[in-house]
N, C-alpha and C. Protein backbone atom coordinates (compact mmCIF):
# COMPACT_ATOMS: atom_id res chain seq x y z
N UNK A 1 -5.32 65.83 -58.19
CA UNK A 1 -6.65 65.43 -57.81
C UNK A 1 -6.78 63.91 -58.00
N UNK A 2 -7.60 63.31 -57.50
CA UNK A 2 -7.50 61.94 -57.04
C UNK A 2 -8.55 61.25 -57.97
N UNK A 3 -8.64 60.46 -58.66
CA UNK A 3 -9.54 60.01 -59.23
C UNK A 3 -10.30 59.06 -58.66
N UNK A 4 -12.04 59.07 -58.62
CA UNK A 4 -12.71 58.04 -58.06
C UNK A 4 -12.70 56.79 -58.26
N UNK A 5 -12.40 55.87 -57.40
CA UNK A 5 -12.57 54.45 -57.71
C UNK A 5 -13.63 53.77 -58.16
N UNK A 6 -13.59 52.78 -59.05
CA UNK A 6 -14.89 52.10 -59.04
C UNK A 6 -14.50 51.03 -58.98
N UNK A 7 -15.42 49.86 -58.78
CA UNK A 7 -15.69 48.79 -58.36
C UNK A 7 -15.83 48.08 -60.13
N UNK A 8 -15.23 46.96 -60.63
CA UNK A 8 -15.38 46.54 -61.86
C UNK A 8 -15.78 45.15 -61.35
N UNK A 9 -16.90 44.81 -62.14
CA UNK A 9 -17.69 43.53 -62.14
C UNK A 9 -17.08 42.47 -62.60
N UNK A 10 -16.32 41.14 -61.85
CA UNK A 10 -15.50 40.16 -63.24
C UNK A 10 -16.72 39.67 -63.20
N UNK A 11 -16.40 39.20 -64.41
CA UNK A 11 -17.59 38.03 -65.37
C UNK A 11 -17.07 37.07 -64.92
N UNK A 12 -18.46 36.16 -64.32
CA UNK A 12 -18.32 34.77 -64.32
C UNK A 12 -17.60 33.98 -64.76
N UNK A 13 -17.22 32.79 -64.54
CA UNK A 13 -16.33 32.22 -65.47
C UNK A 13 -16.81 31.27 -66.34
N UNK A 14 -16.48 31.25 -67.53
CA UNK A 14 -17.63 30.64 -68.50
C UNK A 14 -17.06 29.00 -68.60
N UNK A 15 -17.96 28.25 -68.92
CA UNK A 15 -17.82 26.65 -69.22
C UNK A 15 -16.90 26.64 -70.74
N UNK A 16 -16.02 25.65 -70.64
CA UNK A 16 -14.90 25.64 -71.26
C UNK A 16 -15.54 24.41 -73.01
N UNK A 17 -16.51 24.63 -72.82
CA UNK A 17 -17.26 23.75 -74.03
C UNK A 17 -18.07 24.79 -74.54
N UNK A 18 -19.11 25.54 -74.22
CA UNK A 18 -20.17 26.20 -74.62
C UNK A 18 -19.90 27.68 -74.58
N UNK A 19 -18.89 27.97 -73.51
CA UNK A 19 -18.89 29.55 -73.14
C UNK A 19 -20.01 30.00 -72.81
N UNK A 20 -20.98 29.46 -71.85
CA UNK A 20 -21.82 29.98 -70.96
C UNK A 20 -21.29 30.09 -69.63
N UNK A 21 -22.13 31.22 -68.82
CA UNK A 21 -21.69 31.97 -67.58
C UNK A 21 -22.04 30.29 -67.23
N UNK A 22 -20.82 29.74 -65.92
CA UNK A 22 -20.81 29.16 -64.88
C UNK A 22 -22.20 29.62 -63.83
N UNK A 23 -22.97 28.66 -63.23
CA UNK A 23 -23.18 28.71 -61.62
C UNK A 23 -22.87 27.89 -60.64
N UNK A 24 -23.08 28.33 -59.34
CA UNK A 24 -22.95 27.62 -58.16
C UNK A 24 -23.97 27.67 -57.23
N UNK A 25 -24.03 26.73 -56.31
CA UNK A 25 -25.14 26.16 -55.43
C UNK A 25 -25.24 27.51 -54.38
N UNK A 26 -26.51 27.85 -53.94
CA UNK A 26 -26.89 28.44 -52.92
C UNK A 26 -26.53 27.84 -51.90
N UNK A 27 -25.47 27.97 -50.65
CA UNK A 27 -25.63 27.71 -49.48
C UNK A 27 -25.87 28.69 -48.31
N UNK A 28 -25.85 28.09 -47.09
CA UNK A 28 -25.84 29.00 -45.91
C UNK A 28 -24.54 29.85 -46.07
N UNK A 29 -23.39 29.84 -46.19
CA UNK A 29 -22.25 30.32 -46.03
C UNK A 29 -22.19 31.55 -47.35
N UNK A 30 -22.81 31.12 -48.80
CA UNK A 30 -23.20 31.67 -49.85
C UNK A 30 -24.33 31.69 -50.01
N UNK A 31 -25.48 32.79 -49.66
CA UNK A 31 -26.74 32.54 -50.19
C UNK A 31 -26.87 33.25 -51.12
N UNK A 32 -25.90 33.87 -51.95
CA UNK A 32 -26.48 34.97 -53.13
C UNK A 32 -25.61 33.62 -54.32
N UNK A 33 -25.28 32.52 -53.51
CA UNK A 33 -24.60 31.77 -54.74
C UNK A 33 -23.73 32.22 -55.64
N UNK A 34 -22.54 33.28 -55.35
CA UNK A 34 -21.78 33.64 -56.01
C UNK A 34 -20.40 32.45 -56.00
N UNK A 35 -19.87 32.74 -57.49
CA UNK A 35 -19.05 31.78 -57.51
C UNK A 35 -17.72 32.40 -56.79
N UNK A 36 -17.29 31.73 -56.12
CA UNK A 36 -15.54 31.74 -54.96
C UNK A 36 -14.69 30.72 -55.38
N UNK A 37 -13.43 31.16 -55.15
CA UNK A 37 -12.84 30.54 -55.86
C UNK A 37 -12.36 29.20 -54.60
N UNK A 38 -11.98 27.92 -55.03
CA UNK A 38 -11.81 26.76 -54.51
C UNK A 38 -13.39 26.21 -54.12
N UNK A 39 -13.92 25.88 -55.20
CA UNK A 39 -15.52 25.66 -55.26
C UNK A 39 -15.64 25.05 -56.31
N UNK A 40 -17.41 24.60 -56.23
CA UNK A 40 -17.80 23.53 -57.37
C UNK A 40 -19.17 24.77 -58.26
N UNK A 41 -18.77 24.63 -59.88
CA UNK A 41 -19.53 25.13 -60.35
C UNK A 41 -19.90 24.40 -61.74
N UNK A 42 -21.19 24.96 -62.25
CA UNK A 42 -21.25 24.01 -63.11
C UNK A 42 -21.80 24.92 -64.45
N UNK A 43 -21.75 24.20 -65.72
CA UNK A 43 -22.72 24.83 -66.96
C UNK A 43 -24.10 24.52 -66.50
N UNK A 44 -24.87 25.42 -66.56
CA UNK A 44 -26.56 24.74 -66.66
C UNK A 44 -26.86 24.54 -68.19
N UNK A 45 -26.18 24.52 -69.22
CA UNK A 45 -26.51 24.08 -70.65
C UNK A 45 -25.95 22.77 -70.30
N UNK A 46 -24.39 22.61 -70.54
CA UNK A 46 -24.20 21.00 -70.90
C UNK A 46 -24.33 20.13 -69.57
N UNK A 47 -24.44 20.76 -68.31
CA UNK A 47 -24.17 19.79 -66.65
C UNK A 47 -22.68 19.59 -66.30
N UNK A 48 -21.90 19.97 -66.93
CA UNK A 48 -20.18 19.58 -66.39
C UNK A 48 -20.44 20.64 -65.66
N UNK A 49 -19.73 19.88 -64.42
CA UNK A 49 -18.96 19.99 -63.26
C UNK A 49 -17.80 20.86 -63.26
N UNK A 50 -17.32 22.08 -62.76
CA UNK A 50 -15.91 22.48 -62.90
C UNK A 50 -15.36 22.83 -61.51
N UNK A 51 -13.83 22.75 -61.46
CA UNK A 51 -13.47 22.97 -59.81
C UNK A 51 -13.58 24.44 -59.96
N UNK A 52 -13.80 25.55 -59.30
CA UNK A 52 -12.98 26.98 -59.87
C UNK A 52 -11.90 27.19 -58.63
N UNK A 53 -10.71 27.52 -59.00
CA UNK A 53 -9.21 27.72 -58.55
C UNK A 53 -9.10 28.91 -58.06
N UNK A 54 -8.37 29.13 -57.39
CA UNK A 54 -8.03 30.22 -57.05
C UNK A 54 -7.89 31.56 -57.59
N UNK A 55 -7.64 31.37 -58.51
CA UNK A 55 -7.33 32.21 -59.54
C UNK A 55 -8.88 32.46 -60.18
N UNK A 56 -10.14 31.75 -60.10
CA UNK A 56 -11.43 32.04 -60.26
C UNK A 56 -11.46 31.34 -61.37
N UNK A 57 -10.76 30.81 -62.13
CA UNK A 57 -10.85 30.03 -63.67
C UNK A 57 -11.15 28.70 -63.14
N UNK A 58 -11.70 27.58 -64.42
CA UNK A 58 -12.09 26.68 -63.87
C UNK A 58 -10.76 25.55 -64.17
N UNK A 59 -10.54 24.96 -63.28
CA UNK A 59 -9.24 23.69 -63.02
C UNK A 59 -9.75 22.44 -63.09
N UNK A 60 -8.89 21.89 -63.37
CA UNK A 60 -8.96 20.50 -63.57
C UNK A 60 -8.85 19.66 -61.99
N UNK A 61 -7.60 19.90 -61.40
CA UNK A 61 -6.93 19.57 -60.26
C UNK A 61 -7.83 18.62 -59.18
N UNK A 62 -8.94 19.43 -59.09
CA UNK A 62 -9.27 18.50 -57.88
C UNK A 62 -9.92 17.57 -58.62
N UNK A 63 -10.58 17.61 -59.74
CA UNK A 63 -11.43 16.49 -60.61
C UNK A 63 -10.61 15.16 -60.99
N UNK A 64 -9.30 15.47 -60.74
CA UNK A 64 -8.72 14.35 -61.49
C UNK A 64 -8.51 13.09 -60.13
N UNK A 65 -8.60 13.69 -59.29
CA UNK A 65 -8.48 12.52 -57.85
C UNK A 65 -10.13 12.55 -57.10
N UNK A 66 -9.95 10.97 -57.42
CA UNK A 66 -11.37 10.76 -56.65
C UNK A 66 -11.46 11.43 -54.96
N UNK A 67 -10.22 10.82 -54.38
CA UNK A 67 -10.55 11.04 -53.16
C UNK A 67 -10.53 12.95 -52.73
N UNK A 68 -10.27 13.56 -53.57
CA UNK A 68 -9.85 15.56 -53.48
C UNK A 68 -11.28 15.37 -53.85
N UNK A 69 -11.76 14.87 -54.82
CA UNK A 69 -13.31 15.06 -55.27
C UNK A 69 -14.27 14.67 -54.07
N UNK A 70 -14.22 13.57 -53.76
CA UNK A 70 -15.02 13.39 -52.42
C UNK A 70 -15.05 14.13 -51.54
N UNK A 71 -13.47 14.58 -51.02
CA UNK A 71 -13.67 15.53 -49.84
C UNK A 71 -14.26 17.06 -50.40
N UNK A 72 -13.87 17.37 -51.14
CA UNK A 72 -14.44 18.91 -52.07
C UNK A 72 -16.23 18.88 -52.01
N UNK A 73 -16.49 17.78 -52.61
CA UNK A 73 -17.79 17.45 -52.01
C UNK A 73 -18.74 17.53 -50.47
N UNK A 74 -17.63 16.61 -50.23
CA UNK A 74 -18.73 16.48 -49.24
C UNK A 74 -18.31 17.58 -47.81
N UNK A 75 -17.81 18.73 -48.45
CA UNK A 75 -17.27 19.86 -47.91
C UNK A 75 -18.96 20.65 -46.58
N UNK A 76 -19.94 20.26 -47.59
CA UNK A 76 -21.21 20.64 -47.29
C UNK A 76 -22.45 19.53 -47.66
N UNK A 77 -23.27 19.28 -46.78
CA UNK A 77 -24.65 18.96 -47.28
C UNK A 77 -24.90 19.52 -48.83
N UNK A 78 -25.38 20.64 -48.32
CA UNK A 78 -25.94 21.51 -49.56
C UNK A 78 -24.79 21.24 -50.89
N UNK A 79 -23.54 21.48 -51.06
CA UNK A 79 -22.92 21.00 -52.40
C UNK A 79 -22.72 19.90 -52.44
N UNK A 80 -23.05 18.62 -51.62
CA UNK A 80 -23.24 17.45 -52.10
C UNK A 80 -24.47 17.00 -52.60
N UNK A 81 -25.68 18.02 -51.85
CA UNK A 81 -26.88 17.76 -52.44
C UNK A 81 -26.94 18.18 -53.83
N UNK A 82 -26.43 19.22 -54.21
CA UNK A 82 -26.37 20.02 -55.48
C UNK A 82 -25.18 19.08 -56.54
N UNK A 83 -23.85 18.66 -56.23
CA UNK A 83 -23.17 18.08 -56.89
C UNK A 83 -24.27 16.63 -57.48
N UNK A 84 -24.37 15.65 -56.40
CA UNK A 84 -25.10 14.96 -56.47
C UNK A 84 -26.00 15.24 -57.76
N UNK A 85 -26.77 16.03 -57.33
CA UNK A 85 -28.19 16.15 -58.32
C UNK A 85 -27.55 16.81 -59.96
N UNK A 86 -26.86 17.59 -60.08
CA UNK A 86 -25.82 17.88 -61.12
C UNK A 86 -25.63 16.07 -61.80
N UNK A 87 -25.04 15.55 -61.11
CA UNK A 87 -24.49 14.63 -61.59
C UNK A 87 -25.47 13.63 -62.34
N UNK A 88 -26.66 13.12 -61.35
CA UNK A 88 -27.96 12.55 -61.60
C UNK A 88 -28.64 13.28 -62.94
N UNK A 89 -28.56 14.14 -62.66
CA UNK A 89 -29.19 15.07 -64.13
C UNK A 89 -28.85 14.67 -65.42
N UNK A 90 -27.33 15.07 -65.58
CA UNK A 90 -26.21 15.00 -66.47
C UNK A 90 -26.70 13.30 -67.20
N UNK A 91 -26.36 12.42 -66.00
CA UNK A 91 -26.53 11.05 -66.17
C UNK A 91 -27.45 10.48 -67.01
N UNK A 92 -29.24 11.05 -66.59
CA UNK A 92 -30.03 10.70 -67.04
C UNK A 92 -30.24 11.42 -69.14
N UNK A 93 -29.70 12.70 -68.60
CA UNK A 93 -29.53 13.67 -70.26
C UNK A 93 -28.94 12.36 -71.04
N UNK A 94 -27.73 12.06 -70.77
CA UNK A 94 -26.67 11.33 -71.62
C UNK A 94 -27.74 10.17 -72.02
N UNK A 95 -28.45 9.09 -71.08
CA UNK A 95 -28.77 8.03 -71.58
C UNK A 95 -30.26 8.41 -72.43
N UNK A 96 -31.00 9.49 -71.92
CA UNK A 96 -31.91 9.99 -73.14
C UNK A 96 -31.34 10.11 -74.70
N UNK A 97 -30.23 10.69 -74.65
CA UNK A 97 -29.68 10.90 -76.12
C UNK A 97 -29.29 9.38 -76.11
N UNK A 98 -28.21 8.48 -75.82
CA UNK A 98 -27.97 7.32 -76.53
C UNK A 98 -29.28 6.65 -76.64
N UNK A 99 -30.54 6.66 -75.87
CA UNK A 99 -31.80 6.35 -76.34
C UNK A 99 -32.05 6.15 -77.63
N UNK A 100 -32.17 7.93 -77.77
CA UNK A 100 -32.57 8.59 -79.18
C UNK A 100 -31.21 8.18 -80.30
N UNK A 101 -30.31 8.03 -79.76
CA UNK A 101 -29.37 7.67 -81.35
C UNK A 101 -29.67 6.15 -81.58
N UNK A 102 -30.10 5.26 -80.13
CA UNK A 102 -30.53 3.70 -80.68
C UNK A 102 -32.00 3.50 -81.60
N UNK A 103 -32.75 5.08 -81.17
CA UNK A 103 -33.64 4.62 -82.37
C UNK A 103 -33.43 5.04 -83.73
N UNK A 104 -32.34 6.37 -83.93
CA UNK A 104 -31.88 6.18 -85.50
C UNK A 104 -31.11 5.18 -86.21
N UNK A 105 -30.22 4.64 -84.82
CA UNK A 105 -29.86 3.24 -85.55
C UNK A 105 -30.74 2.25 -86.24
N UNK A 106 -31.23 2.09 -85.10
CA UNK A 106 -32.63 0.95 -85.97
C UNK A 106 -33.05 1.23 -86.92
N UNK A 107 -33.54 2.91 -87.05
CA UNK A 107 -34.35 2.87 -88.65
C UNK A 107 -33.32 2.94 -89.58
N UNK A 108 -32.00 3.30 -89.72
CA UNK A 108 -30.88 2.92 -90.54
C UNK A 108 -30.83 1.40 -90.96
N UNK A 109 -30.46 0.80 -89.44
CA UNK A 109 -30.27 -0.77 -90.32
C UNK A 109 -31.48 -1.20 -91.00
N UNK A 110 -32.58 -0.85 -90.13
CA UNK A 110 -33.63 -1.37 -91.42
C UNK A 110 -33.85 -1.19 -92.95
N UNK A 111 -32.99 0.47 -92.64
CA UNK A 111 -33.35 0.65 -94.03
C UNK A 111 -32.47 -0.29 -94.97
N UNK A 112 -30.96 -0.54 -94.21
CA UNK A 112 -30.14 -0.63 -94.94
C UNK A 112 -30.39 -2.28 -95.44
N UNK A 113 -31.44 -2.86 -94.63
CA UNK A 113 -31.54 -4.79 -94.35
C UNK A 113 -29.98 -5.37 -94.37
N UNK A 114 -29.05 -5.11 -93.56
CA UNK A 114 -28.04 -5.91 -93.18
C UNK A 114 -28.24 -7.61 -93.04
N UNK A 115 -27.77 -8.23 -92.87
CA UNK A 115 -27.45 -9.97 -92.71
C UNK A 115 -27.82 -10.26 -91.52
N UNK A 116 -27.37 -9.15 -90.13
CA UNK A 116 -26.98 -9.15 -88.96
C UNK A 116 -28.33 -8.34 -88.31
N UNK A 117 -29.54 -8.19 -89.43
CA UNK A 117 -30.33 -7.02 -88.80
C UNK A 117 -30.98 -7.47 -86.79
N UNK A 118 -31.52 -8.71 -87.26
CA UNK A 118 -32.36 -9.78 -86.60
C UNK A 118 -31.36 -9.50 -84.70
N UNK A 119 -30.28 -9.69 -85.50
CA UNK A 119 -29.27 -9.46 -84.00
C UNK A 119 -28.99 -8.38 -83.97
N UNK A 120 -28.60 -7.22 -84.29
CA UNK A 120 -28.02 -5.85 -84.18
C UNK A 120 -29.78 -5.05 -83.70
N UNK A 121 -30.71 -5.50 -83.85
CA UNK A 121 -32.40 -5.36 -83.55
C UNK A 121 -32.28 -5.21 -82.00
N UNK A 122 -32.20 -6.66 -81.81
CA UNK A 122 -32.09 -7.77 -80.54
C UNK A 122 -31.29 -6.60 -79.78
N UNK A 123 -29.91 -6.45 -80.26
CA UNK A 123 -28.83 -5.66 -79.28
C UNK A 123 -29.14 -4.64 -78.69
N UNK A 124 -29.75 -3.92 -79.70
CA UNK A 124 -30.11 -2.46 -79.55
C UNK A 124 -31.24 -2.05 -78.82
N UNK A 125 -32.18 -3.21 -78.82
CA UNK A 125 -33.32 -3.29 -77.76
C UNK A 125 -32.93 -3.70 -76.07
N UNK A 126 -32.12 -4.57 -76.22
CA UNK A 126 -31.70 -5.23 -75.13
C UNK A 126 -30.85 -3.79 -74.52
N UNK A 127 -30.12 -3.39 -74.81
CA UNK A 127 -29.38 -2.10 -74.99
C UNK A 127 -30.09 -1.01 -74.10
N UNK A 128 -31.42 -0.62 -75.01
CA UNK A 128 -32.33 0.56 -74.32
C UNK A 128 -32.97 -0.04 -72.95
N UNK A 129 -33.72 -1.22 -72.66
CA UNK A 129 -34.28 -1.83 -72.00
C UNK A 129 -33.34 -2.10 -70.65
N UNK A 130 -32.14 -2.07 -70.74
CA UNK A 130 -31.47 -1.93 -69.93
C UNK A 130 -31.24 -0.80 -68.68
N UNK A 131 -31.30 0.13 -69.57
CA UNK A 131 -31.84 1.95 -68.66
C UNK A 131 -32.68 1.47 -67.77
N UNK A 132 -32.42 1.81 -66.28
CA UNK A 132 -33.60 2.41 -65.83
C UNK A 132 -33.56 4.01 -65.61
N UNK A 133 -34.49 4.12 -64.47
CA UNK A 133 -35.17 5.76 -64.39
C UNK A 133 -33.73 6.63 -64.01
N UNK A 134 -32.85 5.34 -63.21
CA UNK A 134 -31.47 6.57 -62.93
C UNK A 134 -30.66 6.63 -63.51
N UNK A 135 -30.75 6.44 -64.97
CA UNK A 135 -29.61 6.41 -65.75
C UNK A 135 -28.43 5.33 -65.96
N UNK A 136 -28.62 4.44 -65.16
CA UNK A 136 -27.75 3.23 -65.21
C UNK A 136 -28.07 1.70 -65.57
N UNK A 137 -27.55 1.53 -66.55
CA UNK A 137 -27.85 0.02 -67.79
C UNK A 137 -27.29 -1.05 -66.71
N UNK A 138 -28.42 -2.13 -66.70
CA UNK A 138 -28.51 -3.54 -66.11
C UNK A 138 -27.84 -4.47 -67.45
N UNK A 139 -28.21 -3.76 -68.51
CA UNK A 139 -27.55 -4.43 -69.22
C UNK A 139 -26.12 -5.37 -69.39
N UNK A 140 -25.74 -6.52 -70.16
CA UNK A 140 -24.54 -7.13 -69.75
C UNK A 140 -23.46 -6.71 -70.81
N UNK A 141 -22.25 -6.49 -70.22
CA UNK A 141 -21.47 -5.82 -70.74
C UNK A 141 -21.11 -6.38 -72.25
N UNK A 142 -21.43 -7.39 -72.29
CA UNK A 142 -21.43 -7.40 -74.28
C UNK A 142 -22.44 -7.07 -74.65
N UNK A 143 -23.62 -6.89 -74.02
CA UNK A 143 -24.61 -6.17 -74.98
C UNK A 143 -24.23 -4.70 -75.29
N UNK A 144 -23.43 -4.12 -74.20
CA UNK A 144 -22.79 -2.60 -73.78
C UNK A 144 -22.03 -2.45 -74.68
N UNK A 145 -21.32 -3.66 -75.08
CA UNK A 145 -19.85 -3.31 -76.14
C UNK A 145 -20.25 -3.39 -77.13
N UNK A 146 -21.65 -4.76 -77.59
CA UNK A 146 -22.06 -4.57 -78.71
C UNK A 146 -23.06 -3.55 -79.54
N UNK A 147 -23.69 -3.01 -78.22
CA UNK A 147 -24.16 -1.37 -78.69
C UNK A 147 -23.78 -0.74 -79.56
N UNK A 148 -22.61 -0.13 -78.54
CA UNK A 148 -21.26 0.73 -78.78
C UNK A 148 -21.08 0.59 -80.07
N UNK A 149 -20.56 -0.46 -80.44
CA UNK A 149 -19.77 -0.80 -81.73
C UNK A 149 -20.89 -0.26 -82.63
N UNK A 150 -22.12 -0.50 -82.64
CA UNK A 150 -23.05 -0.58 -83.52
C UNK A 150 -23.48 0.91 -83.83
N UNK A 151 -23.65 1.68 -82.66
CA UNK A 151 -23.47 3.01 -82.48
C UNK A 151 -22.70 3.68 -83.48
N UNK A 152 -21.46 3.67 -83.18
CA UNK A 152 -20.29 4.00 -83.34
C UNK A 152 -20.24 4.02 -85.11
N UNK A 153 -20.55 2.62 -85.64
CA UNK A 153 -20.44 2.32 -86.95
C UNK A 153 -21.79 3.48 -87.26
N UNK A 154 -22.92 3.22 -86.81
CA UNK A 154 -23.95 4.31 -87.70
C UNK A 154 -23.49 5.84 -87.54
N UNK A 155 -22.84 6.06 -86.46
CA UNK A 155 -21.75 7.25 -87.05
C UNK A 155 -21.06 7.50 -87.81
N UNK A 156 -20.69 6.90 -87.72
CA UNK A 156 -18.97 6.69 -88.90
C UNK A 156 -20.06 6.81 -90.71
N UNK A 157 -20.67 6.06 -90.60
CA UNK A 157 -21.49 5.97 -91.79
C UNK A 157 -22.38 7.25 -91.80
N UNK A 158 -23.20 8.43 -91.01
CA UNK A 158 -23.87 9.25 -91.20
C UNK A 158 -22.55 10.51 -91.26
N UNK A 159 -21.33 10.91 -90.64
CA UNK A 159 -20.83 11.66 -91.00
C UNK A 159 -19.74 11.62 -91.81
N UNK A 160 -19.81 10.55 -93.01
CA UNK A 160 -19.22 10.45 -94.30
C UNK A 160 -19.91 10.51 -95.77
């Protein structure tokens, strides 16, 4: 006697940071937005981008060449509109948080009254003020490096 078949559901493929289910963009060709493999999908927790492969797991491969990325893109309107806006999203998240870590810097050095406060102040303002609404600093690249550094050190100092 023959046993009935069933149909087994794979699970999504999860983001390789968080282990949340992957999605993908609604198009005409996909309107139930299921993820296929040789496609763009993304975490909706952290915003990375993943290729998914053939094999349905998520790859590196096409991410690592700009020009495989462009064409993968701009495969469709709709997943360039969606990559696009993924990306814009992501962009603006990131410079909200270095925002928010330039204002724990500040109240650190204050607390700490460094030598250098007067300028590491200056930097860190010049720094935020630089953002605009799309996520990208006008700022000049030594104010960028001198951020960084400054950043970097109130790390080094809060997780020791």
């Amino acid at each position: 006697m023959r046993k009935p078949t069933t149909r087994r559901r794979t699970k999504p493929p999860l983001c390789e940071l968080c282990y949340e289910p992957l999605e993908t963009a609604a198009t005409a060709q996909n309107p139930s937005a299921t993820i296929t493999a040789n496609s763009f999908a993304r975490c909706p927790s952290c915003l990375v981008l993943f290729w998914i492969g053939a094999d349905l797991r998520p790859s590196e491969d096409v991410l690592e060449s700009e020009a495989t990325f462009d064409a993968a893109m701009n495969a469709s309107p709709e997943i360039k509109k969606w990559v696009t806006q993924t990306l814009e999203t992501a962009r603006i998240r990131a410079v909200a948080e270095i925002k928010a870590e330039c204002v724990v810097a500040r109240e650190r050095l204050i607390a700490r009254g460094d030598p250098d406060l007067i300028d590491d102040l200056a930097t860190l303002n010049a720094y935020v003020a630089g953002f605009g609404e799309n996520g990208i600093t006008s700022a000049t690249p030594a104010i960028r490096y001198r951020a960084s550094s400054i950043l970097v050190q109130i790390r080094r100092q809060t997780t020791h």
